[in-house]
Protein backbone atom coordinates (compact mmCIF):
# COMPACT_ATOMS: atom_id res chain seq x y z
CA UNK A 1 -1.45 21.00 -18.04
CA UNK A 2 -4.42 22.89 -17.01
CA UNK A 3 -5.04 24.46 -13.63
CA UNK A 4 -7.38 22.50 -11.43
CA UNK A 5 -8.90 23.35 -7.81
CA UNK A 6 -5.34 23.86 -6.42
CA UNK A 7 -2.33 25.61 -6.77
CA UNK A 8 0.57 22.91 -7.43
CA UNK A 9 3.97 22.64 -9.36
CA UNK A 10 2.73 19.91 -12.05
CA UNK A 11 5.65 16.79 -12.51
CA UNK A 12 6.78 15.70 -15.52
CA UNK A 13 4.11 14.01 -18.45
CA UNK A 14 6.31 11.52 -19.61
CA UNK A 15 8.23 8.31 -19.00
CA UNK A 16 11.40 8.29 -17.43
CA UNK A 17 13.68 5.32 -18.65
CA UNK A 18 17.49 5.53 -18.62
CA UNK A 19 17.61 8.70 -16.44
CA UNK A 20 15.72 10.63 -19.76
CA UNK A 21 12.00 12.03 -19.29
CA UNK A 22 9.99 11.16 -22.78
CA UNK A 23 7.33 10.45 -24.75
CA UNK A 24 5.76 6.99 -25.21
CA UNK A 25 7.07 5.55 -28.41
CA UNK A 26 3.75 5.43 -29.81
CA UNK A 27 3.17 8.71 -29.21
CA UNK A 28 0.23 7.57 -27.34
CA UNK A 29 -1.37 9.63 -23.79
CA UNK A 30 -4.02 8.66 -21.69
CA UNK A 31 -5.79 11.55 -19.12
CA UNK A 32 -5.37 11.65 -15.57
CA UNK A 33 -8.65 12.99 -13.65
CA UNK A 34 -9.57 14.75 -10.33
CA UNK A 35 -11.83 12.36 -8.42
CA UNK A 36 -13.85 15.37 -7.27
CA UNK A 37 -14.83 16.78 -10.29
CA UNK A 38 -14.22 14.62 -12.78
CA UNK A 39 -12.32 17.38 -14.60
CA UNK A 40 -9.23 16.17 -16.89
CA UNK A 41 -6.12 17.87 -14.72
CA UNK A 42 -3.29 16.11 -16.76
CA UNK A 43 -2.76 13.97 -19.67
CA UNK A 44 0.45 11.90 -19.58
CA UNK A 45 2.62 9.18 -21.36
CA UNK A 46 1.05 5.91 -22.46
CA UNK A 47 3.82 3.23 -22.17
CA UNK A 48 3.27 0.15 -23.54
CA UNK A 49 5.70 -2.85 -24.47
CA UNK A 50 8.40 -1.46 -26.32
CA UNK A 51 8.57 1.16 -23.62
CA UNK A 52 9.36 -1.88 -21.12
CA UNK A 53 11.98 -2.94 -23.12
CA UNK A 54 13.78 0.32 -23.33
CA UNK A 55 13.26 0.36 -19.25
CA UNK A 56 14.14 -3.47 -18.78
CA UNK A 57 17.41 -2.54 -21.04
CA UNK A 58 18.23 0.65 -18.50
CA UNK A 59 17.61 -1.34 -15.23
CA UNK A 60 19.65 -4.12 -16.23
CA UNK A 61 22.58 -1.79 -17.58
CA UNK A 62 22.21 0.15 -14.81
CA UNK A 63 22.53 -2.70 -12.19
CA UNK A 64 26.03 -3.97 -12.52
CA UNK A 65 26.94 -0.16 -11.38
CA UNK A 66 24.28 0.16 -8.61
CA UNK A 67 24.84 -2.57 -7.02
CA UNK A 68 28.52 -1.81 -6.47
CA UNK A 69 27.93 1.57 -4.97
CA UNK A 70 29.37 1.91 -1.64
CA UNK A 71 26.14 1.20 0.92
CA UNK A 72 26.93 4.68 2.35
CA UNK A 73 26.59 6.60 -1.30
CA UNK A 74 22.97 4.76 -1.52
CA UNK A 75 22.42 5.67 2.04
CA UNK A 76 23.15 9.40 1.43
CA UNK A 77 21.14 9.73 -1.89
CA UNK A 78 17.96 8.40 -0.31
CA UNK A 79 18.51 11.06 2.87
CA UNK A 80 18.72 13.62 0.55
CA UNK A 81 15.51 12.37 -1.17
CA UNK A 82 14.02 12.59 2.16
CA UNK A 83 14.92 16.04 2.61
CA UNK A 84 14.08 17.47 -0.84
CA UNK A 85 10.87 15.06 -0.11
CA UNK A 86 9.95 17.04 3.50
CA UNK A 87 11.24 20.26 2.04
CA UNK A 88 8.22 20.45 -1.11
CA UNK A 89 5.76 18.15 1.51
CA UNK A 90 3.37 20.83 0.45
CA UNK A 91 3.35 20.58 -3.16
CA UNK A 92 3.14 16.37 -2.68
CA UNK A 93 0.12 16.65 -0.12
CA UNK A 94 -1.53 18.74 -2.87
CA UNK A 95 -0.88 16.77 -5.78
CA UNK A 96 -2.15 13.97 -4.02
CA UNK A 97 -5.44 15.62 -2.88
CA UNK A 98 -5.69 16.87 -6.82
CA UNK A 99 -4.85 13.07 -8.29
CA UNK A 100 -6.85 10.79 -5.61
CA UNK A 101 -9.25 12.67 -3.49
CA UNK A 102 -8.29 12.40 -0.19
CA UNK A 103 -8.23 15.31 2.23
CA UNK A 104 -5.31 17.38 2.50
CA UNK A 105 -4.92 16.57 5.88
CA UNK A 106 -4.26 13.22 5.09
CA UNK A 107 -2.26 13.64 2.03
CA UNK A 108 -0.47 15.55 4.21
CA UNK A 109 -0.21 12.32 6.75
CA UNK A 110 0.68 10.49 3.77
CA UNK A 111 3.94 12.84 2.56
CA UNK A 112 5.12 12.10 6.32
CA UNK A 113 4.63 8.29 5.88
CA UNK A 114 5.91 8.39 2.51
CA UNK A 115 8.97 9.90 4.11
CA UNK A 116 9.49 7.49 6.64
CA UNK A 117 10.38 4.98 4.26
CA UNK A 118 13.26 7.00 2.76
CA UNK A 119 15.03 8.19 6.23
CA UNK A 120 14.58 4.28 7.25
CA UNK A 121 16.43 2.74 4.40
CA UNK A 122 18.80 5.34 3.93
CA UNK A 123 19.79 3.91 7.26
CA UNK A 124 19.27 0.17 7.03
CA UNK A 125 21.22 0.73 3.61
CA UNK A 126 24.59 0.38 5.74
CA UNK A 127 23.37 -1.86 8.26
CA UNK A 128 23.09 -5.06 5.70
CA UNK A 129 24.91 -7.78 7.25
CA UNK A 130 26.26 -11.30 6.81
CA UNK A 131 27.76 -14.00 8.90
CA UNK A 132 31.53 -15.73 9.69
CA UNK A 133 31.66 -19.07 11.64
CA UNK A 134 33.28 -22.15 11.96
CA UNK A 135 31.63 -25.14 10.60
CA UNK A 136 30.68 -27.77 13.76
CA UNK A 137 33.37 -30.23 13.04
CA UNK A 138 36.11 -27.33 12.69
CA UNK A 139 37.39 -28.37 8.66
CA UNK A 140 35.82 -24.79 7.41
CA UNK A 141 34.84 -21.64 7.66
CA UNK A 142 30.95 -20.77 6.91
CA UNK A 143 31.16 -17.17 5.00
CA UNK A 144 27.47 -15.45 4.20
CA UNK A 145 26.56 -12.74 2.56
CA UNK A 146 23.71 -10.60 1.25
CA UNK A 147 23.46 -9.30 -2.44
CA UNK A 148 21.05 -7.31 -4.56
CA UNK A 149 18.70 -9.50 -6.30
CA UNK A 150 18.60 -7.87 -9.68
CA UNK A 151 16.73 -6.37 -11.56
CA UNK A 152 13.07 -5.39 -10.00
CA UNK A 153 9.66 -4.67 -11.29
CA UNK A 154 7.35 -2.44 -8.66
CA UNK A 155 3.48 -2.39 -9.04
CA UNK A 156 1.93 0.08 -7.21
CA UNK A 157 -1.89 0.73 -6.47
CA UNK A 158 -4.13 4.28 -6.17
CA UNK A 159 -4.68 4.48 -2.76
CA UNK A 160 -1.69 5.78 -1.29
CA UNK A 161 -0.26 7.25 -4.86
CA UNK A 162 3.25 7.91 -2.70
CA UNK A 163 3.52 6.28 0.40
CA UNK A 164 2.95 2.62 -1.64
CA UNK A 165 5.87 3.90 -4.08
CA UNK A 166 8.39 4.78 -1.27
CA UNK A 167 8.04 2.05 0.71
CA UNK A 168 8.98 -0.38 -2.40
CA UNK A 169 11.62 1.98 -3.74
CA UNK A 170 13.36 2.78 -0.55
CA UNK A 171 14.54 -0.94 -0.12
CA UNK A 172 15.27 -1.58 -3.30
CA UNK A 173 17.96 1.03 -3.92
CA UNK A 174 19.18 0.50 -0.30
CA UNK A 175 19.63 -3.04 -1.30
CA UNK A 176 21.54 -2.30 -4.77
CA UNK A 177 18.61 -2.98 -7.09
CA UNK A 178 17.72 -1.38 -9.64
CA UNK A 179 13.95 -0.51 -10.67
CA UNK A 180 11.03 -0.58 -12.74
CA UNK A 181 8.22 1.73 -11.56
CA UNK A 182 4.59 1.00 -12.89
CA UNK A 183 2.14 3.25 -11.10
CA UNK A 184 -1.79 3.14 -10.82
CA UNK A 185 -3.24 4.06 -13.82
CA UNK A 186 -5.38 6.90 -11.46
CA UNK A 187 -2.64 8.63 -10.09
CA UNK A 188 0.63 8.84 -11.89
CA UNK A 189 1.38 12.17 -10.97
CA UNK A 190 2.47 11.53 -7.32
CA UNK A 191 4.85 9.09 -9.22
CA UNK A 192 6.21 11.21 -11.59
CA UNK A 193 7.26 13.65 -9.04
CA UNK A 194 9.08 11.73 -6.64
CA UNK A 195 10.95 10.47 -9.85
CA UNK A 196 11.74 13.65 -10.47
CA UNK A 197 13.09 14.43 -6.59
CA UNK A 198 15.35 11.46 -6.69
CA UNK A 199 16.96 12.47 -10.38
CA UNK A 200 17.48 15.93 -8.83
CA UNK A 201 19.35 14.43 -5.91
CA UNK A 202 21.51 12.14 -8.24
CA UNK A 203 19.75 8.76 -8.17
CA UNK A 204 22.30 7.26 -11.70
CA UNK A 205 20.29 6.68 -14.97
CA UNK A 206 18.86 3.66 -15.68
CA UNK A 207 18.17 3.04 -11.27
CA UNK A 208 14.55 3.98 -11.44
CA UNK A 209 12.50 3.93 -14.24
CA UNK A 210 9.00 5.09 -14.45
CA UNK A 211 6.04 3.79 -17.10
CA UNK A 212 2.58 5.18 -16.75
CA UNK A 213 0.20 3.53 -18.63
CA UNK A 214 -3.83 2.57 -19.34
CA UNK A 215 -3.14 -0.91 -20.33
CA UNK A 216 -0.80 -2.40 -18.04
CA UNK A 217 -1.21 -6.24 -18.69
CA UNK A 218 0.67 -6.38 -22.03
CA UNK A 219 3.32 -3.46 -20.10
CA UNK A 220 3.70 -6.01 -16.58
CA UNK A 221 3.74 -9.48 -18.77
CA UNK A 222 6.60 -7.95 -21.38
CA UNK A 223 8.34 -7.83 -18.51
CA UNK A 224 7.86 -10.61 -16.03
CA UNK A 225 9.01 -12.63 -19.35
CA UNK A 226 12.25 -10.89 -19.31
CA UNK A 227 14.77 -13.22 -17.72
CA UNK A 228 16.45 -10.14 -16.76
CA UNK A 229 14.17 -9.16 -14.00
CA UNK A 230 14.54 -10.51 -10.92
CA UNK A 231 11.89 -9.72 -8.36
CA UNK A 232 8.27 -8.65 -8.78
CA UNK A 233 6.45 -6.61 -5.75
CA UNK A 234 2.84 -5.91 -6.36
CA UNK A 235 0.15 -3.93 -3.82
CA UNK A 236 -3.19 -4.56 -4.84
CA UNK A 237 -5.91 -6.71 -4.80
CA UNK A 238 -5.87 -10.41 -4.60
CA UNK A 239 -7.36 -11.08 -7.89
CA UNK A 240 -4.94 -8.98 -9.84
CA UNK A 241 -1.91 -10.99 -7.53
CA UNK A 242 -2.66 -14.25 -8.38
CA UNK A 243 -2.87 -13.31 -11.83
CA UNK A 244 0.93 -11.73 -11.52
CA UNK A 245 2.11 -14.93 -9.29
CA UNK A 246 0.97 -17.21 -12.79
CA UNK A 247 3.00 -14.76 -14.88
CA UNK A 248 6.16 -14.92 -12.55
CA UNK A 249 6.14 -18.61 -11.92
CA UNK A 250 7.90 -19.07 -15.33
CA UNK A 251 10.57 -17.14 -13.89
CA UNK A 252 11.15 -18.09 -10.85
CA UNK A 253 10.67 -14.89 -9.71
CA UNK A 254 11.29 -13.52 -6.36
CA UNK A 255 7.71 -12.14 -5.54
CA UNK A 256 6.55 -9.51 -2.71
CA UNK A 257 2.67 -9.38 -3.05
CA UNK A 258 0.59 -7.02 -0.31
CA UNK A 259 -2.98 -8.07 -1.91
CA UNK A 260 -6.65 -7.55 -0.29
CA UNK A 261 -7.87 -7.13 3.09
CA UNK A 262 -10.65 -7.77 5.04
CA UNK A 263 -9.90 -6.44 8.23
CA UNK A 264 -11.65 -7.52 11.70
CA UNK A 265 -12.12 -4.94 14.59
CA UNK A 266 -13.09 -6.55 17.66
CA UNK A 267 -14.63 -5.10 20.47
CA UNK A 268 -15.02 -7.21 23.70
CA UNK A 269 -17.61 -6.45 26.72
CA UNK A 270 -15.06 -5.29 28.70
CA UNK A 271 -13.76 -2.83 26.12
CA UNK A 272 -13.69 1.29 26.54
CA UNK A 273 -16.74 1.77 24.03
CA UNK A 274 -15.42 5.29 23.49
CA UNK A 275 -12.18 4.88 22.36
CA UNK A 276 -13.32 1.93 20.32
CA UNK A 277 -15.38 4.92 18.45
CA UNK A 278 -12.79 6.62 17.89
CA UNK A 279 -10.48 3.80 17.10
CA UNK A 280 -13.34 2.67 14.92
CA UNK A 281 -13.72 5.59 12.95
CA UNK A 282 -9.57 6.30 12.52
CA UNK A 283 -9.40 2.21 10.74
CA UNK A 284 -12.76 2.71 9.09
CA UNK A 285 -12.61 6.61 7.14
CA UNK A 286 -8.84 6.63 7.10
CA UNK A 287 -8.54 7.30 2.75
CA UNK A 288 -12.41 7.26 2.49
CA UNK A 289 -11.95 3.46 3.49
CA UNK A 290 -10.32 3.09 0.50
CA UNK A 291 -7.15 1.19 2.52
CA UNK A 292 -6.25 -2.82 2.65
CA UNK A 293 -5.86 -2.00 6.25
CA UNK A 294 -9.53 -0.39 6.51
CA UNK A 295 -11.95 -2.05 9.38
CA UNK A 296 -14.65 -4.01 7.36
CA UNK A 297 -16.06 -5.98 9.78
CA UNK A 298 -16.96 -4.53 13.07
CA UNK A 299 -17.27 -8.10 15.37
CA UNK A 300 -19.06 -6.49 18.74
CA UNK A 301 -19.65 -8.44 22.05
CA UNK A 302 -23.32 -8.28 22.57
CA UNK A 303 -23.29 -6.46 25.78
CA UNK A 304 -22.18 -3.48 24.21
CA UNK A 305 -23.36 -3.23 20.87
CA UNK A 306 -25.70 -1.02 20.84
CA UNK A 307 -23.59 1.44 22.79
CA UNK A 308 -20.97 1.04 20.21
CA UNK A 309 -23.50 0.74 17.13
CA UNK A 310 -25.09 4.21 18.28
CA UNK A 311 -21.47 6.31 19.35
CA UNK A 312 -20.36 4.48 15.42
CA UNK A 313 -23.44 6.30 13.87
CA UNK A 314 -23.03 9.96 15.20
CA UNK A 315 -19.44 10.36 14.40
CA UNK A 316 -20.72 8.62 11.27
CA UNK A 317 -23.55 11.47 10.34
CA UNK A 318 -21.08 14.04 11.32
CA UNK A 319 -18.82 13.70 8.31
CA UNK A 320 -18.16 16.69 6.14
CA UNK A 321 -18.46 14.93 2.61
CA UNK A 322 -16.70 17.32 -0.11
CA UNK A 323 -13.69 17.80 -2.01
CA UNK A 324 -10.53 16.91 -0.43
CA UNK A 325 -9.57 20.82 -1.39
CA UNK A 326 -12.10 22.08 1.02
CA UNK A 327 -10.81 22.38 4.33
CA UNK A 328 -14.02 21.51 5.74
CA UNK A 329 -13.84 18.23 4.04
CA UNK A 330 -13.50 15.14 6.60
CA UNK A 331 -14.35 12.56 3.63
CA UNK A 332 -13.27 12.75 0.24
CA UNK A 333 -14.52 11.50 -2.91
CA UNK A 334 -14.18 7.57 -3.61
CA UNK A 335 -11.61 7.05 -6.59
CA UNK A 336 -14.39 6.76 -9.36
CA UNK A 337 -17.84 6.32 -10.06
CA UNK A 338 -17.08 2.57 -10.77
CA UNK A 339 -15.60 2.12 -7.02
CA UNK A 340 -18.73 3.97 -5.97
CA UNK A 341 -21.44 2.54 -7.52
CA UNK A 342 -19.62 -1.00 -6.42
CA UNK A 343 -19.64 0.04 -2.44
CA UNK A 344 -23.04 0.93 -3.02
CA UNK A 345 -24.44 -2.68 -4.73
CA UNK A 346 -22.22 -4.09 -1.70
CA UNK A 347 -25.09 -2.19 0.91
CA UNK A 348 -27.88 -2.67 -1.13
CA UNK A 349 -27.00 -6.75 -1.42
CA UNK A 350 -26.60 -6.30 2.82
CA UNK A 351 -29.88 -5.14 3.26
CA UNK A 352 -31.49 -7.30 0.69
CA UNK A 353 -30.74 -10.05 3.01
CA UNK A 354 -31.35 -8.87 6.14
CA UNK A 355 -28.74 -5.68 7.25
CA UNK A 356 -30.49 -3.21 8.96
CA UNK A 357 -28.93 0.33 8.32
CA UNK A 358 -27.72 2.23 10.85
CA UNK A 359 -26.39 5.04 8.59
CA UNK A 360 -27.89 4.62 5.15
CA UNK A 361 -26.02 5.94 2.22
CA UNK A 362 -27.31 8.78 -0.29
CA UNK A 363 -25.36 10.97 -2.78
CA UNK A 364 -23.57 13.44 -1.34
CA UNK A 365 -24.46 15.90 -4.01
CA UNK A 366 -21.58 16.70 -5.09
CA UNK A 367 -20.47 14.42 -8.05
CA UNK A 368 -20.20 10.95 -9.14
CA UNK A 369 -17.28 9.64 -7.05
CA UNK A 370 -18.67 10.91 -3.94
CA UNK A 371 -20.62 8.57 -0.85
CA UNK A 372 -21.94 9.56 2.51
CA UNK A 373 -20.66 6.76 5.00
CA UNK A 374 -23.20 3.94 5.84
CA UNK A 375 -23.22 2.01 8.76
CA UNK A 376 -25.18 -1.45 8.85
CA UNK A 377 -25.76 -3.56 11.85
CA UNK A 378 -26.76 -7.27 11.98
CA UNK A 379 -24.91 -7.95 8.71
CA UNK A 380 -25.50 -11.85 8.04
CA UNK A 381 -22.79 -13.95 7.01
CA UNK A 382 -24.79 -14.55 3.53
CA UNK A 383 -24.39 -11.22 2.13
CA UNK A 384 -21.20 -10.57 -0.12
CA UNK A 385 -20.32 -7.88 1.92
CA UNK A 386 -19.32 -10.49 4.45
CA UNK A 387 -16.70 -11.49 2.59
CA UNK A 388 -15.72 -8.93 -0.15
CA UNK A 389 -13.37 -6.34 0.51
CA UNK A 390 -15.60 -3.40 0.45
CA UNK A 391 -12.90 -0.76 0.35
CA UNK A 392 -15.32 2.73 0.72
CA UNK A 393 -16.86 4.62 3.68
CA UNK A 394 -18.90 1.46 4.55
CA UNK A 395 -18.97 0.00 7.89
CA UNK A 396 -20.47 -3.51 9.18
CA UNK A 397 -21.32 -4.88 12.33
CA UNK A 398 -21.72 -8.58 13.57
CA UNK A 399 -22.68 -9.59 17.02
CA UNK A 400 -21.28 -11.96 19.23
CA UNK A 401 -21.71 -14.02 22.76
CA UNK A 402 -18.50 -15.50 23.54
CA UNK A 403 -15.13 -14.99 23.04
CA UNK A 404 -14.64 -17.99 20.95
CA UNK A 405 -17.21 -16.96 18.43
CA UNK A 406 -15.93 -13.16 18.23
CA UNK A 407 -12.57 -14.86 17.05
CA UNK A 408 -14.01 -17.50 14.81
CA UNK A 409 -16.16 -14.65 13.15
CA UNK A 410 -12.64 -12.74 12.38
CA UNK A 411 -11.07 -15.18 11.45
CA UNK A 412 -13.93 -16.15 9.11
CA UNK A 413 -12.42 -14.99 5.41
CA UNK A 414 -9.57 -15.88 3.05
CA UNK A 415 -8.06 -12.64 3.71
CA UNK A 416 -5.51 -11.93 6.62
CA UNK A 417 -3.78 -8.97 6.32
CA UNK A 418 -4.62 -7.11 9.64
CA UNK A 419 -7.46 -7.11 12.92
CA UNK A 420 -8.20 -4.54 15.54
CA UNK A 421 -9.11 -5.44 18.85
CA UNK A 422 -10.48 -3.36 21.98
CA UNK A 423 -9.99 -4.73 25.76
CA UNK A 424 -9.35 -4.04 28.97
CA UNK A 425 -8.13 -7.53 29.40
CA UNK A 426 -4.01 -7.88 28.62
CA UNK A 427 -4.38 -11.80 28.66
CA UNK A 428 -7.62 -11.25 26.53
CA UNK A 429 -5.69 -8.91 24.21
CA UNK A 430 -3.08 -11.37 24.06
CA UNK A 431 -5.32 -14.35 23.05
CA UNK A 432 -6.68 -12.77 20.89
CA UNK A 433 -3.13 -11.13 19.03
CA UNK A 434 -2.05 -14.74 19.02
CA UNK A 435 -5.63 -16.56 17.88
CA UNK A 436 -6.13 -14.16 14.84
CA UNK A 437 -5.27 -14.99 11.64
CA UNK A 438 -3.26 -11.79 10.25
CA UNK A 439 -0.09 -10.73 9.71
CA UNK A 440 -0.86 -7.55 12.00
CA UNK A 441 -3.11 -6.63 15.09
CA UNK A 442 -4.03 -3.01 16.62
CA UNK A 443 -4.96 -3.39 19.64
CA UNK A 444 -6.69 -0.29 21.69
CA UNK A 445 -5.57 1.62 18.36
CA UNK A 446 -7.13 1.97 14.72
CA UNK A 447 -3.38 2.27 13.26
CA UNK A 448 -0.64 -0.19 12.60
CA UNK A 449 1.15 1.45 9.73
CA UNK A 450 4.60 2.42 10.75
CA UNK A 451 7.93 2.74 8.58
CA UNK A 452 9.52 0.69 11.36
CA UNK A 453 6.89 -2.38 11.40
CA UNK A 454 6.63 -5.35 9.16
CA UNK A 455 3.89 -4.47 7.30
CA UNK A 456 1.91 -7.85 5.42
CA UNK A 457 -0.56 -10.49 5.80
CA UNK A 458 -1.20 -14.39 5.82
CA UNK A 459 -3.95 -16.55 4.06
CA UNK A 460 -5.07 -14.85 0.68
CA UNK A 461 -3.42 -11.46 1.77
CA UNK A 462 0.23 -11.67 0.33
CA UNK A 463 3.51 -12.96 0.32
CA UNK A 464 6.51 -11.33 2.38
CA UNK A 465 6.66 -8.12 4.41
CA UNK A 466 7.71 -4.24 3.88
CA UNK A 467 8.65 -2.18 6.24
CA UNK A 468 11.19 -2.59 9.28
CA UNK A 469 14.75 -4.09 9.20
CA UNK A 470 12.59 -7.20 7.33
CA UNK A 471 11.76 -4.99 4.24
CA UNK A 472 14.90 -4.87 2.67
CA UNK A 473 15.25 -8.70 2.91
CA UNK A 474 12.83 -8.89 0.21
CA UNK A 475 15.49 -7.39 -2.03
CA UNK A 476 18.52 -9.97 -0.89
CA UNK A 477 19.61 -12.96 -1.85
CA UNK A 478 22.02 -14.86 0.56
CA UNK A 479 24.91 -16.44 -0.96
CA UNK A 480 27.31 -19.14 1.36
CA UNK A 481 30.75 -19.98 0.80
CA UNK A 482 32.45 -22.95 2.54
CA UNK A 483 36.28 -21.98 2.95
CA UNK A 484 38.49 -24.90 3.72
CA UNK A 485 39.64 -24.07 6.86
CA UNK A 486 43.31 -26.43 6.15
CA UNK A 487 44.42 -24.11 2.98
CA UNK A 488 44.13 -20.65 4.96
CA UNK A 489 46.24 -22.23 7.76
């Protein structure tokens, strides 16, 4: 592989399916790019569907095994994973930065994160529990218990190229599953290495199995159509989930699906303007504002709008736009040119019907994939950026009188995967946590993400949760068995 802008230890190029790194049977590659400069900084295996086969064959002969591993083995393969993970954090933040753009302060953020999930599971791997009562009329005993359920098929997005991987993976091993890994097309690397770390630590053959490819529909459907596989868990956008939740219906699939977002951020009269900022700009530039949990729509009482809209646009302007590389760099390049040139017919749409621009975009003179943040104020509810995830350094404000119509106006899209609010006001703040329609809420913070939270949405946003004791549900069936209470006397 060549050299790019950093010094790295490069992963593996291939697929890894039955614990052995290889080419695709086609023979076929695809390049991976840096975001920055366009330059080609890998070129890696092109899976396609015999490839799945091969990896449906290894999960399912792998499972039988895995599943029957004592929970403490799991639990001590994924702490070791965590360790080797926090021991080359380095290496992982730069990869990152090299594969998706981001600064390396927050690839960085995002090895930590990534971690997380690893250390949790490791622990909730032993902690996976059942129940032993007496039926109400006292003839049997009610027995449950929690099993693997099979087989599983992880999709993965860009965005977070290791943090989205762990946080599927973890569970599933704790749980006994075994897995099939499909990465973004844009960032396989980050993928490829952690495979690597959790072969080096002793993960079996055949218990994770990795397929990078450029065409993943034929890949994804080869598979959903196995009746092997048992479980489908997708991050991405909505479009691209609905399409999966058509494909896994024949199945009867057990389906995880963190889709779009849309997010709210709320800031009542009463709120401290300041650390709104600041809260404002942590939910908005966090990845570029390339995040499901990004702050879209900034929903400002009246009263303090301006305030807010002004204290926005300085921290705003005083973005360093450059490679994630540079250590200057606050804001790193958007994914593509494609993503760009999207957030920017998203702002041009705005202010074709009314937006005003607070912070106006331009090229940030650097290359392709790169945009300055804009800021618009008075966005009408008849622009597309109203209700399209925008998912780039763009920010939008709508103003509003009452209470009631700052909810109704956050509440006002398909999507629901998280809000922000800013108040003063505990009962306020609780009205509000309790009137939004989201799976999470921030309030007086621009973060919710945490290893230990259920992390998911309602409406248009998904299906089930990660994260938290709840995560590892998603890989569990519950089985009951009705013991007659008269033949153990």
């Amino acid at each position: 592989m060549q050299q790019s802008t950093i010094d790295t230890v490069y992963p593996p190029t291939g697929t890894l399916v039955g614990g052995e790194w290889r080419k695709a049977r086609s023979g076929a590659t695809f390049p991976v790019h840096d975001p920055a400069t366009g330059e080609v900084i890998a070129t890696v295996a092109d899976a396609d569907p015999e490839d799945a086969a091969d990896a449906m064959d290894a999960a399912a002969a792998a499972f039988p095994r895995w599943s029957a591993t004592p929970p403490k083995q799991r639990a001590a393969l994924l702490h070791n994973a965590f360790l080797a993970l926090q021991e080359r954090a380095e290496e992982f933040a730069r990869l990152i930065t090299l594969e998706m753009g981001k600064p390396l302060a927050e690839s960085r953020a995002e090895v930590a994160y990534a971690a997380d999930f690893l250390r949790w599971y490791a622990e909730e791997a032993v902690r996976i529990t059942g129940t032993f009562r007496t039926a109400p009329d006292g003839t049997a005993r009610h027995l449950t218990l929690r099993q693997p359920v099979g087989p599983c098929l992880l999709v993965t997005p860009w965005n977070f190229p290791l943090a989205m991987i762990t946080r599927k993976v973890a569970p599933a091993l704790a749980a006994g599953c075994t897995v099939i890994l499909k990465p973004a097309e844009e960032t396989p690397l980050s993928a490829l290495q952690f495979a690597h770390i959790l072969t080096d630590v002793g993960v079996p053959a055949g218990v994770v199995n990795v397929l990078n490819t450029s065409r993943p529909g034929p890949l994804v459907e080869t598979i959903l159509r196995d009746g092997r596989i048992r479980k489908l868990s997708f991050t991405g956008s909505t479009e691209v989930g609905r399409k999966l939740l058509e494909q896994a219906a024949p199945g009867v699939l057990r389906t995880s699906m963190e889709l779009g977002g849309n997010a709210p951020f709320i800031v009542f009269d009463d709120a401290d303007v300041d650390a709104a900022v600041e809260g404002a700009v942590a939910a908005k530039l966090r990845n570029g504002g390339q995040s499901c949990v990004a702050a879209n729509r900034f929903v400002v009482a009246d009263p303090v709008a301006s305030r807010f809209v002004d204290g926005l646009a300085e921290r705003l302007r005083g973005q360093v736009v450059g490679p994630g590389t540079d250590p200057r760099s606050t804001l790193g390049p958007m994914i593509n040119e494609k993503q760009r040139n999207r957030a920017v017919g998203l702002v041009d749409d705005a202010v074709s019907h009314g937006a005003v621009p607070a912070v106006h975009y331009r090229t940030a003179g650097r290359g392709d994939a790169f945009l300055n943040p804009v800021l618009l104020d008075r966005v009408p509810s008849s622009a597309r950026i109203a209700r399209e995830e925008i998912f780039g350094p763009v920010a939008t404000v709508y103003r509003f009188s009452t209470e009631q119509e700052g909810l109704a106006l956050a509440n006002a899209t398909e999507s629901g995967l998280v809000g922000y609010v800013y108040t003063r006001d505990l009962n306020r703040a609780l009205r509000a946590v309790e009137a939004m329609e989201c799976g999470m809420v921030g309030v007086n913070r621009g973060y919710v993400s945490d290893a230990s939270a259920p992390f998911g949405g309602v409406k248009q946003s998904g299906l089930g949760r990660e994260g938290s004791e709840v995560g590892i549900q998603e890989y569990l069936e519950t089985k009951y068995a009705s013991i007659d209470a008269g033949a153990l006397a």
